[in-house]
Protein backbone atom coordinates (compact mmCIF):
# COMPACT_ATOMS: atom_id res chain seq x y z
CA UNK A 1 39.43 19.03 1.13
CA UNK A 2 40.38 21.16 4.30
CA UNK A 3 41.96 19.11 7.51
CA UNK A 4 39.50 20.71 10.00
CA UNK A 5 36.25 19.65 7.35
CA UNK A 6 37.78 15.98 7.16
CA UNK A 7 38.51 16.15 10.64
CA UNK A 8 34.82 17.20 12.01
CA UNK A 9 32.98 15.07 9.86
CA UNK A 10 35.66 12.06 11.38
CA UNK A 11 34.87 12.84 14.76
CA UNK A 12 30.39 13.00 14.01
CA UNK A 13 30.86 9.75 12.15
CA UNK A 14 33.01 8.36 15.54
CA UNK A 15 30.38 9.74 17.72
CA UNK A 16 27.38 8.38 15.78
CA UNK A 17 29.24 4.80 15.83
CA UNK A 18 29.63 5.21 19.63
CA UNK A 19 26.14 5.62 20.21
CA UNK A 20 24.75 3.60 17.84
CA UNK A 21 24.58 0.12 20.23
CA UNK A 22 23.13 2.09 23.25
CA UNK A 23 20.26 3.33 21.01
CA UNK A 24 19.69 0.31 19.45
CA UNK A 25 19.61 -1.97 22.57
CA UNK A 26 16.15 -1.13 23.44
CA UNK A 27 15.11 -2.07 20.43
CA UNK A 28 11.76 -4.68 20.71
CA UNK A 29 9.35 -6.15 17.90
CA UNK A 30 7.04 -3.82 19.52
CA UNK A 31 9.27 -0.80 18.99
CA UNK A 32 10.06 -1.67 15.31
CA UNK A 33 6.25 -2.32 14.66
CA UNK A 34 5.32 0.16 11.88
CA UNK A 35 1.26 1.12 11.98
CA UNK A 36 -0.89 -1.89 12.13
CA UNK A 37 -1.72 -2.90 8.76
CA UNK A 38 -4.65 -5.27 10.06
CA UNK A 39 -7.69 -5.68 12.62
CA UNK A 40 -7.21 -8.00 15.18
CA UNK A 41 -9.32 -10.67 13.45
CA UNK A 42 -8.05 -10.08 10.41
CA UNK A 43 -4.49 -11.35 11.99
CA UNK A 44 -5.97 -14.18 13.31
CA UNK A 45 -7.27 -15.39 10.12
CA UNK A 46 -4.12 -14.81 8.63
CA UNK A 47 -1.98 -16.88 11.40
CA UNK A 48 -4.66 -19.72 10.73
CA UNK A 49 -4.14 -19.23 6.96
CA UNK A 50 -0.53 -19.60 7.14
CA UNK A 51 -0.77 -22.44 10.07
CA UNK A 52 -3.10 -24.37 7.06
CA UNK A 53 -0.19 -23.82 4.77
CA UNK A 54 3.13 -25.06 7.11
CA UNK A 55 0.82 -26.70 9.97
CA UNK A 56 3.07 -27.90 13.08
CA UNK A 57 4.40 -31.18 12.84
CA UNK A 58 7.69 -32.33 14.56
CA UNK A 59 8.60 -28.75 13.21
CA UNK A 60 7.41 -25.77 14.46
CA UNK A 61 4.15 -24.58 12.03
CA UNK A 62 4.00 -20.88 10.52
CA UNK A 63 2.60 -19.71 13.22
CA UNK A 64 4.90 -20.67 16.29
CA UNK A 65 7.83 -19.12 13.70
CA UNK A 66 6.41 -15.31 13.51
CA UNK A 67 5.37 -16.10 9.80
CA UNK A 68 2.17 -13.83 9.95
CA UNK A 69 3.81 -11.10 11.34
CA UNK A 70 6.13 -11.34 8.94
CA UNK A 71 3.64 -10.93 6.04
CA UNK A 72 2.10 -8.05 7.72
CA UNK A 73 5.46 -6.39 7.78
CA UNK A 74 6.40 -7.59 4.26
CA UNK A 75 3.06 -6.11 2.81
CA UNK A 76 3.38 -3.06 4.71
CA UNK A 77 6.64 -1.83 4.49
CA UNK A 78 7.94 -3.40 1.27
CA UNK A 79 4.63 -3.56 -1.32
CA UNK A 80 2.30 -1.16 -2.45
CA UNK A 81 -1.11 -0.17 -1.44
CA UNK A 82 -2.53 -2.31 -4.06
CA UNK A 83 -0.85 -5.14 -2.39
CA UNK A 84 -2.45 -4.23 0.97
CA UNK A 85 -5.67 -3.81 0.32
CA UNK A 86 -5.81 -6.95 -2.15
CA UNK A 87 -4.43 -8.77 1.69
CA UNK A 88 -7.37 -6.68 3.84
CA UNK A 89 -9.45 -7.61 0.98
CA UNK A 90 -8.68 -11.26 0.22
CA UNK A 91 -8.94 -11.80 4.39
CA UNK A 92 -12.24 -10.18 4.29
CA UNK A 93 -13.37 -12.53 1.45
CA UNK A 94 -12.15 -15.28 3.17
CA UNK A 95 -13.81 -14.57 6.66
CA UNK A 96 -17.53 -14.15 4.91
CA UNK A 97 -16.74 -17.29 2.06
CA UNK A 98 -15.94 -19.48 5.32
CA UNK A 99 -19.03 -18.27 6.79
CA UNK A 100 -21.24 -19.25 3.94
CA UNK A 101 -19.55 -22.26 2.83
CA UNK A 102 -19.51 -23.97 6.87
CA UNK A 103 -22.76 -22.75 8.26
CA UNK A 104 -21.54 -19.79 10.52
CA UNK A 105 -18.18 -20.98 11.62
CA UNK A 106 -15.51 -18.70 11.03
CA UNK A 107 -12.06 -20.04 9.03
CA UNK A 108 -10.57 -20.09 12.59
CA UNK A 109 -13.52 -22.53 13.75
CA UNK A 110 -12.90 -24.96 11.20
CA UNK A 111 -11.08 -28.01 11.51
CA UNK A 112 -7.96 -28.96 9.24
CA UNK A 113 -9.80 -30.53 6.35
CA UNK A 114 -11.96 -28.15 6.09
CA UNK A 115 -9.72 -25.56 6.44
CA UNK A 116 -7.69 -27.53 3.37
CA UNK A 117 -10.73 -28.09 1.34
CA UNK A 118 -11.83 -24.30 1.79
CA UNK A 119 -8.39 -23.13 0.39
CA UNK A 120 -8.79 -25.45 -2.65
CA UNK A 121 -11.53 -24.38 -3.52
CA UNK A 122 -10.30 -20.70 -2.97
CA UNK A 123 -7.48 -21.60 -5.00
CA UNK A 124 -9.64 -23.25 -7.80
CA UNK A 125 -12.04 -20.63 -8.05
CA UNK A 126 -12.77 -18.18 -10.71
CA UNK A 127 -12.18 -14.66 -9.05
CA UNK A 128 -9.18 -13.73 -10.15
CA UNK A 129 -8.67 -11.01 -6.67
CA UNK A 130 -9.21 -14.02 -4.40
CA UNK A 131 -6.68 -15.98 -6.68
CA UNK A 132 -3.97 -13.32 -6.15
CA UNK A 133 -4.69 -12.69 -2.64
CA UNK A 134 -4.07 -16.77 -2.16
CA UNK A 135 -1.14 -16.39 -4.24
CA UNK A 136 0.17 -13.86 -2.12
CA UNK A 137 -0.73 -15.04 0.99
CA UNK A 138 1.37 -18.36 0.27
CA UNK A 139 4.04 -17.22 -1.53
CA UNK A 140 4.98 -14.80 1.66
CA UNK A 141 4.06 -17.96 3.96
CA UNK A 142 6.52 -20.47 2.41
CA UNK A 143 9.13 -16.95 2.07
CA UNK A 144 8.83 -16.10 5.72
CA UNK A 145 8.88 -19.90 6.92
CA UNK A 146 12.02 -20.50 4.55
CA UNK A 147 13.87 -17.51 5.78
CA UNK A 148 13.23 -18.01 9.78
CA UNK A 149 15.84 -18.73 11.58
CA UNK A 150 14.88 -22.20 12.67
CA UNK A 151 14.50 -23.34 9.51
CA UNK A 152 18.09 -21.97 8.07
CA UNK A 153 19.79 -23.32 11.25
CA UNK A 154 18.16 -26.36 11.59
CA UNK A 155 16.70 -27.36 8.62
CA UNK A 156 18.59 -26.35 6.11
CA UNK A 157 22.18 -25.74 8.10
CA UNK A 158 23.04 -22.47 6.93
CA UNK A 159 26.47 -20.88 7.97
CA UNK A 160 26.91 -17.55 8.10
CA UNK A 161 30.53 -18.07 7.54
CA UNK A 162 31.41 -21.70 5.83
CA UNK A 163 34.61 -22.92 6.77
CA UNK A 164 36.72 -22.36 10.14
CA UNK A 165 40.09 -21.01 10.96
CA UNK A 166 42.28 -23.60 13.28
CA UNK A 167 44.80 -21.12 14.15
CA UNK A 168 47.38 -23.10 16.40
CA UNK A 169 47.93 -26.61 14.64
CA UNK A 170 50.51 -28.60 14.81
CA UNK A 171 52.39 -28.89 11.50
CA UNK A 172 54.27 -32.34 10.71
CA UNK A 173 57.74 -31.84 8.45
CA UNK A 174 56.91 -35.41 7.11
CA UNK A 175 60.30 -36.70 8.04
């Protein structure tokens, strides 16, 4: 390798690392958004579906941690478009099975129970789609919740670094 090749590419890879933070700065979840995988109601049934699976307690829920957007970014960056459309799908389903199954009211307008007993029976049922769009749906749910940062720092007390350097101890000679 030449001096003045090794020395070029040195100086790009310098400048690139210099303006790498004032790029990224502006960065918002807005920004980062990809193309909107879902309708508006279509995220608001999911947020209720994943608030029915990790409700609020003394925790925060799914929903107060950024779970659903989190699926929608999971299924639309990361899966395949059999995976989406088995989520636009399965929300669909659930949407028009709420309807028929509480007399009009949407999956949003139902109260907890129902909202449980709904998903059961989702669960229970014999259409295989709707099966693997619940499975889906709550395997990303209990993923996204899991990995949030409230739940590694509070919950489950994850350090990013385990142990700590005391630099300037005092050190006995034992005599």
């Amino acid at each position: 390798m030449e001096r003045r090749i090794a020395l070029k590419n040195m100086a790009a890879a310098f400048g690139g690392l210099l303006s790498l933070p004032s790029w990224a700065q502006h960065w918002t979840p807005e920004t980062v958004a990809g193309s909107p995988l879902l309708s508006a109601l279509e995220e608001s049934t999911l947020a209720d579906l994943a608030e029915t699976i990790i409700p609020e307690t003394d925790i925060p829920g799914a929903k107060s941690l950024g779970v659903p957007a989190y699926i929608q970014k999971i299924v639309n960056d990361c899966m395949d478009t059999k995976a989406q459309e088995t989520l636009k799908n399965g929300l669909y389903t659930v949407s028009d099975l709420a309807q028929k199954s509480s007399g009009g009211k949407t999956f949003s307008g139902m109260d907890t129970n129902q909202r449980l007993n709904f998903l059961n029976q989702l669960n229970a049922g014999a259409d295989e789609e709707t099966k693997d769009f619940f499975k889906l749906v709550k395997s990303l749910t209990i993923r996204g919740f899991t990995t949030s940062e409230y739940f590694q720092t509070n919950i489950n007390h994850y350090q990013l670094v385990p142990g700590f350097y005391h630099g300037c101890v005092p050190v006995s000679t034992g005599k």
